[in-house]
Protein backbone atom coordinates (compact mmCIF):
# COMPACT_ATOMS: atom_id res chain seq x y z
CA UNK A 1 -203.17 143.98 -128.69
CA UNK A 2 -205.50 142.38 -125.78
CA UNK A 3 -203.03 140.97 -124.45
CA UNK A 4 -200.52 143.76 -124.04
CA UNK A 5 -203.75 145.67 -122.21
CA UNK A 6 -204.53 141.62 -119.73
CA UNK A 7 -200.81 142.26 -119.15
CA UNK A 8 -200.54 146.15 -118.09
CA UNK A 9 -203.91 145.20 -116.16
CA UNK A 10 -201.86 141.87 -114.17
CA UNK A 11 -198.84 144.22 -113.66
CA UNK A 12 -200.52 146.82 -112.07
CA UNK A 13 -201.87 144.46 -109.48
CA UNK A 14 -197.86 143.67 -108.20
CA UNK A 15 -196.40 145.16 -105.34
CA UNK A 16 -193.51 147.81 -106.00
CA UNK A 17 -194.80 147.73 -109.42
CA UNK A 18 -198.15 148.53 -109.53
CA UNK A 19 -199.82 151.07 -112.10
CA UNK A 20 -196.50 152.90 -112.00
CA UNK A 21 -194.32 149.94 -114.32
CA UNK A 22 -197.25 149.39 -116.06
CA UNK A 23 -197.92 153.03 -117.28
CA UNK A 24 -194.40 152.76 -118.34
CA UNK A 25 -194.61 149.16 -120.76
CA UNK A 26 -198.09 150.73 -122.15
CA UNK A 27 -196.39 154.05 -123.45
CA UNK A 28 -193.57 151.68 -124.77
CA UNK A 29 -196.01 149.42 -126.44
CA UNK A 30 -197.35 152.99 -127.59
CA UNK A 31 -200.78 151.67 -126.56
CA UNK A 32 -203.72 154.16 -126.34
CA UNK A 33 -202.97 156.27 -123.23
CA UNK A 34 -206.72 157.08 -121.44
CA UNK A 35 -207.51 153.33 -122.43
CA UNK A 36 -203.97 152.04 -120.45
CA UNK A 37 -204.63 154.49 -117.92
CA UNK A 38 -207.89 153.02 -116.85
CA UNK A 39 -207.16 149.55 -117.43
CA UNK A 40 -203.87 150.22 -114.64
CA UNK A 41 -205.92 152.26 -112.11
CA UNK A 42 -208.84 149.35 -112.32
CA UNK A 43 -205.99 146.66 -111.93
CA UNK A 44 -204.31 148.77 -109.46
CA UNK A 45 -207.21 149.43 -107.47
CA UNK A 46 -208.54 145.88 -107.45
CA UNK A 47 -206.47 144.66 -104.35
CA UNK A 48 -207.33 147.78 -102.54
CA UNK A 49 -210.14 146.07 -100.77
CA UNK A 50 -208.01 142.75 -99.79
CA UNK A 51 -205.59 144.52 -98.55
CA UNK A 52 -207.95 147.06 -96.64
CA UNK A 53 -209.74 143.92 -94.57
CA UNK A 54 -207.31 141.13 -94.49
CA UNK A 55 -203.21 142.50 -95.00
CA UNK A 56 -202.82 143.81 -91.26
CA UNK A 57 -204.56 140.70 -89.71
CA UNK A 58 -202.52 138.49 -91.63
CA UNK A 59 -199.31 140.25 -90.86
CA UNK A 60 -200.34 140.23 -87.23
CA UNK A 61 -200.97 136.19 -87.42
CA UNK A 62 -197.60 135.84 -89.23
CA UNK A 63 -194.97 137.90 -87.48
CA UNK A 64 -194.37 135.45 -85.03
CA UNK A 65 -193.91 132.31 -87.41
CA UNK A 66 -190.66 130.62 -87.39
CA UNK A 67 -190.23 131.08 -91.89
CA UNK A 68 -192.52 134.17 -92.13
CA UNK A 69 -192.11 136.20 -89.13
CA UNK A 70 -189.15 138.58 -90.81
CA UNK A 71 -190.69 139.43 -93.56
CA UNK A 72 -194.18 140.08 -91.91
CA UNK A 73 -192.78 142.40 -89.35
CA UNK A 74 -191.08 144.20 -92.16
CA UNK A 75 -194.28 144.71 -93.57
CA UNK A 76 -195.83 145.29 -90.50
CA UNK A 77 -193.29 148.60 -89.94
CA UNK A 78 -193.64 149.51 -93.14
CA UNK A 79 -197.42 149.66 -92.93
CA UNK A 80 -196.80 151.39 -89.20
CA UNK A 81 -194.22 153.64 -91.01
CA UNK A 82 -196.66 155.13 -93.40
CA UNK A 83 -199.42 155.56 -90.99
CA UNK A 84 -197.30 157.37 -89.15
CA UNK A 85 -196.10 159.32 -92.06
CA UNK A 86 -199.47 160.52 -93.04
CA UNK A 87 -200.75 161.51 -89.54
CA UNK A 88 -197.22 163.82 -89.21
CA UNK A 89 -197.84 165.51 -92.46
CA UNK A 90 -201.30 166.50 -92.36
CA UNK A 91 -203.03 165.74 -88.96
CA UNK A 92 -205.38 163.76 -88.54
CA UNK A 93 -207.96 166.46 -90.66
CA UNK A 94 -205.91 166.70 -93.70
CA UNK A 95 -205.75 162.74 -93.98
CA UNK A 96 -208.08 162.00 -96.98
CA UNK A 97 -205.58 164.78 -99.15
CA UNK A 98 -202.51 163.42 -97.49
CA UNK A 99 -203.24 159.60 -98.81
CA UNK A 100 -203.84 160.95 -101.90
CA UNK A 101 -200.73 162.75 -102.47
CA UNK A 102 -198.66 159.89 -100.79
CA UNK A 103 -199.86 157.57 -103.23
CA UNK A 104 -199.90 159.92 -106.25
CA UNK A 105 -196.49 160.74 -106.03
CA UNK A 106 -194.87 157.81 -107.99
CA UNK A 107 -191.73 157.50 -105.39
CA UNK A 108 -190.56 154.05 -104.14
CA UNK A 109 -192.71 152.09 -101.53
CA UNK A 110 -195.72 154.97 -101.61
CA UNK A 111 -197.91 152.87 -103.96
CA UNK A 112 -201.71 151.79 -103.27
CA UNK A 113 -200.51 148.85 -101.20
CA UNK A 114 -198.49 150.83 -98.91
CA UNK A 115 -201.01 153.52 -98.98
CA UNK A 116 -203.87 151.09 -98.32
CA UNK A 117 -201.79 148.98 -95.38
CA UNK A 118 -201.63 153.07 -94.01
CA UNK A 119 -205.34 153.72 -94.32
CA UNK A 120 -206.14 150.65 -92.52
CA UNK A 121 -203.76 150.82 -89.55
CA UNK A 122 -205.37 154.50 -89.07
CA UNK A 123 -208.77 152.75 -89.43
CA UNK A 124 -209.45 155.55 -91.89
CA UNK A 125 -212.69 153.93 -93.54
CA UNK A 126 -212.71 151.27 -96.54
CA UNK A 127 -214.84 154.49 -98.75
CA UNK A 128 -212.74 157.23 -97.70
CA UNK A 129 -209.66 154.96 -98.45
CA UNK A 130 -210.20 154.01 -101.63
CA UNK A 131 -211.51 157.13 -102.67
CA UNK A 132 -208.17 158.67 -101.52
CA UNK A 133 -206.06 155.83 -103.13
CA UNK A 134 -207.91 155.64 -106.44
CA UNK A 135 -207.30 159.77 -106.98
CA UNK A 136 -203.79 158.76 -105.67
CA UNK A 137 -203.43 156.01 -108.63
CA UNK A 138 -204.74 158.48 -110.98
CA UNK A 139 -202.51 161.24 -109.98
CA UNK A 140 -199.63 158.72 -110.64
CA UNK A 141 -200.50 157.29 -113.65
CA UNK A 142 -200.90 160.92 -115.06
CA UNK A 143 -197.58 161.65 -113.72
CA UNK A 144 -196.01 158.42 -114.91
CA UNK A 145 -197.29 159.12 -118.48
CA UNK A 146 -196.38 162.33 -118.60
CA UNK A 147 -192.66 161.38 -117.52
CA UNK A 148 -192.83 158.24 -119.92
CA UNK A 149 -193.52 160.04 -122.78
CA UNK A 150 -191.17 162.94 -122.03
CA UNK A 151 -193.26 165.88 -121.47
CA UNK A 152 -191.28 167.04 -118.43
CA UNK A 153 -187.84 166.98 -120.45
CA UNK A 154 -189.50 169.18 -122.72
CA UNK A 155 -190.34 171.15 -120.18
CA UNK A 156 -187.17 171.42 -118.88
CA UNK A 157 -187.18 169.05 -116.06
């Protein structure tokens, strides 16, 4: 039983992934929900602050590198992309509710990372950031539980 919760925890900490996959194997492993949920959001949160201080200056230092430089400008854009995004929905006032939401709603490539890569090209603030992304992760792995375990087909959904 540990290790189905070390496991959830380490696959909540991938890229793409993140809590969202790992809300998923927990309800299929029928594990104990609020416990799952926190161990994801913890695991989920835990590169927050990595990638808050240290993701855009090593994408920076690696987009012109001969083997890494594609991928890193990828990255780059995509971390560009969603600061971008967030500014054009809600301003710069709204941005704290607008990081929240992005990363709450479990769609592809809106996930703490991106979020986070977001926050720190807008120079948003480490505290406001990962306040904003950790209610974001929440909001997801609510979502994401609530969609594993059906609740929105009974619904209607």
């Amino acid at each position: 039983m540990l290790q189905k919760y070390f496991l959830i925890f380490l696959v909540s900490m991938v890229p793409l992934l993140e809590l969202r996959g790992a809300i998923v194997m927990a309800v299929g492993w029928d594990l104990d929900y609020l416990t799952a949920l926190t161990v994801c959001v913890i695991g989920n949160m835990l590169p927050v602050p990595i990638i808050y201080f240290f993701a855009r200056k090593v994408l920076i230092w690696g987009a012109d590198k001969k083997y890494t430089g594609r991928i890193f400008r990828l990255f780059l854009e995509k971390g560009e992309k969603a600061g971008r995004k967030l500014t054009k929905t809600a301003g710069r006032g709204g941005l704290f509710l607008a990081l929240m939401l992005f990363v709450g709603i479990p769609l592809p490539g809106t996930g703490a990372w991106t979020g986070t890569l977001g926050a720190s090209f807008l120079n948003m603030g480490i505290k406001t950031t990962a306040a904003a992304v950790s209610l974001g992760v929440v909001l997801a792995g609510i979502i994401m539980g609530a969609a594993s375990t059906g609740v929105f087909s009974v619904l209607g959904f």
